[in-house]
Structures are given as structure tokens and as C-alpha cells.
C-alpha atoms as a PDB file:
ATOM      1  CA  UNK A   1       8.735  -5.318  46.808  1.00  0.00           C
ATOM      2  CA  UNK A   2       8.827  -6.910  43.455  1.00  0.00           C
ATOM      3  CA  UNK A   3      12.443  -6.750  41.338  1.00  0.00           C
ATOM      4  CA  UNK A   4      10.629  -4.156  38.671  1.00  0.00           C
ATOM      5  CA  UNK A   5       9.404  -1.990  41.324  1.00  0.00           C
ATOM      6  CA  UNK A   6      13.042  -2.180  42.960  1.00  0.00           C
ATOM      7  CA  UNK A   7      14.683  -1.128  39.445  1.00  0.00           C
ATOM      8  CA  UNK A   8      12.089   1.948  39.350  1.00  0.00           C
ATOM      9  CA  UNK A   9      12.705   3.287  42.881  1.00  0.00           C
ATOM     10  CA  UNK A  10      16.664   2.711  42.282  1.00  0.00           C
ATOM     11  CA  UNK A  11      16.285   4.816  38.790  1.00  0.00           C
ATOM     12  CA  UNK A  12      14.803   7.689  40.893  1.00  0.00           C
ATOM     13  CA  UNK A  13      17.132   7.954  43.482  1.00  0.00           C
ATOM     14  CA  UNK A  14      20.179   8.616  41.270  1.00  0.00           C
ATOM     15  CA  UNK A  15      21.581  12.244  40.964  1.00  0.00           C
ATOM     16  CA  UNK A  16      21.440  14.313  38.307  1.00  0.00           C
ATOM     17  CA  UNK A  17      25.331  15.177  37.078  1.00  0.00           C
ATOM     18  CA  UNK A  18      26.196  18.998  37.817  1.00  0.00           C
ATOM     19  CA  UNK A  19      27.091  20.880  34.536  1.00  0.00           C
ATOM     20  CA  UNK A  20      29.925  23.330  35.380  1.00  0.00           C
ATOM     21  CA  UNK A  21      30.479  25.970  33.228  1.00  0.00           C
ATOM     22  CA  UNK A  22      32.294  29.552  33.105  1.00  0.00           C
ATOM     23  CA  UNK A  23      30.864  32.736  33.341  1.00  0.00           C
ATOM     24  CA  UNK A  24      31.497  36.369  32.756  1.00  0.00           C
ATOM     25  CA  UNK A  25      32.471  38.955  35.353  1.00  0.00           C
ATOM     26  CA  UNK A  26      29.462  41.390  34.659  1.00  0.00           C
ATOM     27  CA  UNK A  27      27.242  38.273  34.953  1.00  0.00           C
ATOM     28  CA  UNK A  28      29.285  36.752  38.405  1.00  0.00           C
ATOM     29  CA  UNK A  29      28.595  40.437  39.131  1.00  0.00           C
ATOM     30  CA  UNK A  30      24.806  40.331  38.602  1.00  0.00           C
ATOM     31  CA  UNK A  31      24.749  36.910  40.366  1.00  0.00           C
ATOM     32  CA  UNK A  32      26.047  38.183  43.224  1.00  0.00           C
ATOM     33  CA  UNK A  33      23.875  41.290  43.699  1.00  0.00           C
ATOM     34  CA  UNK A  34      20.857  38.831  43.647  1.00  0.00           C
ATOM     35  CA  UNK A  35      22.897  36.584  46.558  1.00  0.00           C
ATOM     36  CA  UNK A  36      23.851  39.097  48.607  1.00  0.00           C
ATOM     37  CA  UNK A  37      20.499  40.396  48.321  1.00  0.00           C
ATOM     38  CA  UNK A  38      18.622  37.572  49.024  1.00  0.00           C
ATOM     39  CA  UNK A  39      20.641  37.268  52.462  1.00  0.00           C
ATOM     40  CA  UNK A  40      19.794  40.673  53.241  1.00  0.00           C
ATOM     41  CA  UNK A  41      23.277  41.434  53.405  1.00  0.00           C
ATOM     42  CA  UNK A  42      24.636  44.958  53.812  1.00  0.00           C
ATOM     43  CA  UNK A  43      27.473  45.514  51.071  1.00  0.00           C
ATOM     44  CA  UNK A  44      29.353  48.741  49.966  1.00  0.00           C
ATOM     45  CA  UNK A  45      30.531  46.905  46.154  1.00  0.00           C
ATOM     46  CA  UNK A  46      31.312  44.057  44.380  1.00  0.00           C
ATOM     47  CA  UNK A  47      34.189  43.615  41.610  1.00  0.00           C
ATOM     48  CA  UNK A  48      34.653  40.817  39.956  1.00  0.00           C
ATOM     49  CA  UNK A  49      37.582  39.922  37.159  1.00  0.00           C
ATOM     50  CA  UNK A  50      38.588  36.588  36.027  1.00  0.00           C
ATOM     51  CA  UNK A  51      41.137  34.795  37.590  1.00  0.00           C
ATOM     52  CA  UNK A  52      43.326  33.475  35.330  1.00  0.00           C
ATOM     53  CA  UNK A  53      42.033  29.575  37.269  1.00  0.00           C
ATOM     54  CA  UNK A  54      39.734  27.080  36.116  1.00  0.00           C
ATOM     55  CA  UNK A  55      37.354  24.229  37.719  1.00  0.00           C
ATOM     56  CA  UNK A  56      36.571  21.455  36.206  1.00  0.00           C
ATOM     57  CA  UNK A  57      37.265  23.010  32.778  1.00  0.00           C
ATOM     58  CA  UNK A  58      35.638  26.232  33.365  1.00  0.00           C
ATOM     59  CA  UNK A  59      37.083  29.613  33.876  1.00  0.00           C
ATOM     60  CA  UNK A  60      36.933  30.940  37.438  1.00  0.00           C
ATOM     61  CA  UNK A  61      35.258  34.706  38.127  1.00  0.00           C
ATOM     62  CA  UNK A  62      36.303  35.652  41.285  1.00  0.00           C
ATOM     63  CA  UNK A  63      34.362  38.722  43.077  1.00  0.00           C
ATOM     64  CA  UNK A  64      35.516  40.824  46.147  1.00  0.00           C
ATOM     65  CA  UNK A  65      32.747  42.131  48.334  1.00  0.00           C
ATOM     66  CA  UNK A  66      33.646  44.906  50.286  1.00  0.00           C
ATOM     67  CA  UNK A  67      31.243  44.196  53.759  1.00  0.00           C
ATOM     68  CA  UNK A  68      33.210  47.834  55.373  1.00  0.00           C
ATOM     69  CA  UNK A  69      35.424  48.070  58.274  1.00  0.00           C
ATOM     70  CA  UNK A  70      37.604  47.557  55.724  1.00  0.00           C
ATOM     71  CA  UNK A  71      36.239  43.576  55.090  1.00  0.00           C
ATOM     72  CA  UNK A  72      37.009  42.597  51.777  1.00  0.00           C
ATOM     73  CA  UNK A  73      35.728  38.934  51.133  1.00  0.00           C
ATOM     74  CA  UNK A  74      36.617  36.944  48.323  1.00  0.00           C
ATOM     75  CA  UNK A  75      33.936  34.716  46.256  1.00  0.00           C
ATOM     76  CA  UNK A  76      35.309  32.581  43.152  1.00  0.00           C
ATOM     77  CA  UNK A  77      32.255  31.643  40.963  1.00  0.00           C
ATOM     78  CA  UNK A  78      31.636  29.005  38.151  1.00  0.00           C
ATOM     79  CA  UNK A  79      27.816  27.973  37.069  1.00  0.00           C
ATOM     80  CA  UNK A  80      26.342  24.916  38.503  1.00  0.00           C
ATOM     81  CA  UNK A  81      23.519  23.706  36.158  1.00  0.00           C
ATOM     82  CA  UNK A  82      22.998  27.403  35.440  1.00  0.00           C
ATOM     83  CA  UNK A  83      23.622  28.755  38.963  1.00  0.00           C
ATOM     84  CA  UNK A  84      25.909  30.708  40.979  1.00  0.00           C
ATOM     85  CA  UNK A  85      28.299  28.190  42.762  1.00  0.00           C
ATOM     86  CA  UNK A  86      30.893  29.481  44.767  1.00  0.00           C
ATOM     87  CA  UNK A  87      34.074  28.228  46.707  1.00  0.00           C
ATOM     88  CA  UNK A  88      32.311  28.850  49.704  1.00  0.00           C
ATOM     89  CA  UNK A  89      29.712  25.945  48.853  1.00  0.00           C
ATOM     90  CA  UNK A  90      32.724  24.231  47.184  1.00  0.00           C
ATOM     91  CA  UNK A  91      36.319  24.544  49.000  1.00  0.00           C
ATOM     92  CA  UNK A  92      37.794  22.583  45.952  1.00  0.00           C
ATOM     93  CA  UNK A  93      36.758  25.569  43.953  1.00  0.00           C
ATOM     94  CA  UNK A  94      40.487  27.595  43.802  1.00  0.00           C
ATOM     95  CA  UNK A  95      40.373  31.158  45.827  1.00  0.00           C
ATOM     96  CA  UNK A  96      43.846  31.647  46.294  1.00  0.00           C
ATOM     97  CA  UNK A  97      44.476  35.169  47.374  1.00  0.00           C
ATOM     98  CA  UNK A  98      46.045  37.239  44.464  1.00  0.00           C
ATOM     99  CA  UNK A  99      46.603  41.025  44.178  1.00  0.00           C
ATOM    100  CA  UNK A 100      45.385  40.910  40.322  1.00  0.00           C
ATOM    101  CA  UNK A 101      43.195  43.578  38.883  1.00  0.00           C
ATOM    102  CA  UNK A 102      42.551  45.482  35.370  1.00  0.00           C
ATOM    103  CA  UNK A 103      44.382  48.637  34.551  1.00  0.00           C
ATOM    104  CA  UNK A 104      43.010  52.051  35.706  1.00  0.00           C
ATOM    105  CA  UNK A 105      40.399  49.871  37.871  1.00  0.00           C
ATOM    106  CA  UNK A 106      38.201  52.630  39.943  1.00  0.00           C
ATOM    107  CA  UNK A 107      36.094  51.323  42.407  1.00  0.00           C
ATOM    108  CA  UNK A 108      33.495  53.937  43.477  1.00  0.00           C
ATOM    109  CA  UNK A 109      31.095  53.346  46.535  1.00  0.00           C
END
């Protein structure tokens, strides 16, 4: 292989860099409905607040899914290049357990 066609393969295989951005909890919210959907996971709600943490700059979302039994399970969310992107494709994305939530918050099944 000539040193041109070298330089051309070499520029293809390099990664695109991941934009990280915040979202909004009614958008996380959305998000997730599509994602648990899309697994054809059974759910009873999802609530989602901001967390008062960031990644990379951007303000974390983090959503509780209630699966029953009671099994609560916690997702924090940024945007990847537009996307959902969650701790659990990310463990340096911070879900630390907290017991935060808005006044008067109702959940309703």
C-alpha cells in the first residue's frame, strides 16, 4: 500500500468526538419511554428530576423506573451526540443514590 493510500485509510478509522450535553427531565422522560419500549420492557412509571450533578459539563437528569415488586431502578441521563446515554452504558456517569425530589411530587400509576 502506497503512503497516500495509508494516510486515507488512517483518516477513516479515527472516531468521531462524542458531544455531551444536558437535557431536560420531561425530555430524559420521553427518552426513556422510547428505551424502555424498545426493550419491550414492562414498567409501572418513570420520574425523572435533575440531580443537582454534572458530566463532562452537562447537567445530569436522573430517572427512577419503577419495574414493581417494589423495584425502583435508577437511570442518570446526559445526551450523547443527541442521544440518550445513561450511567448504565457509562459507570463514570454519577448515580449516587439520593432521596431528592420536588415538593408535593405525586406519582400516579
Amino acid at each position: 500500500m502506497g503512503a497516500a493510500a495509508a494516510v486515507l485509510v488512517l483518516a477513516g478509522c479515527g472516531s468521531r468526538a462524542s458531544r455531551i450535553e444536558a437535557t431536560t427531565p420531561t425530555e430524559a422522560k420521553k427518552l426513556m419511554f422510547g428505551y424502555l419500549d424498545s426493550k419491550h420492557l414492562n414498567y409501572r412509571w418513570v420520574a425523572c428530576l435533575r440531580s443537582g450533578r454534572s458530566f463532562k459539563g452537562a447537567a445530569i437528569v436522573r430517572c427512577n423506573v419503577n419495574f414493581g415488586d417494589p423495584h425502583i431502578e435508577a437511570y442518570c441521563i446526559v445526551l450523547r451526540n443527541g442521544e440518550l446515554y445513561t450511567d448504565h452504558q457509562n459507570a463514570d456517569i454519577p448515580c449516587q443514590r439520593d432521596n431528592r425530589a420536588p415538593p408535593a411530587t405525586t406519582v400516579a400509576s
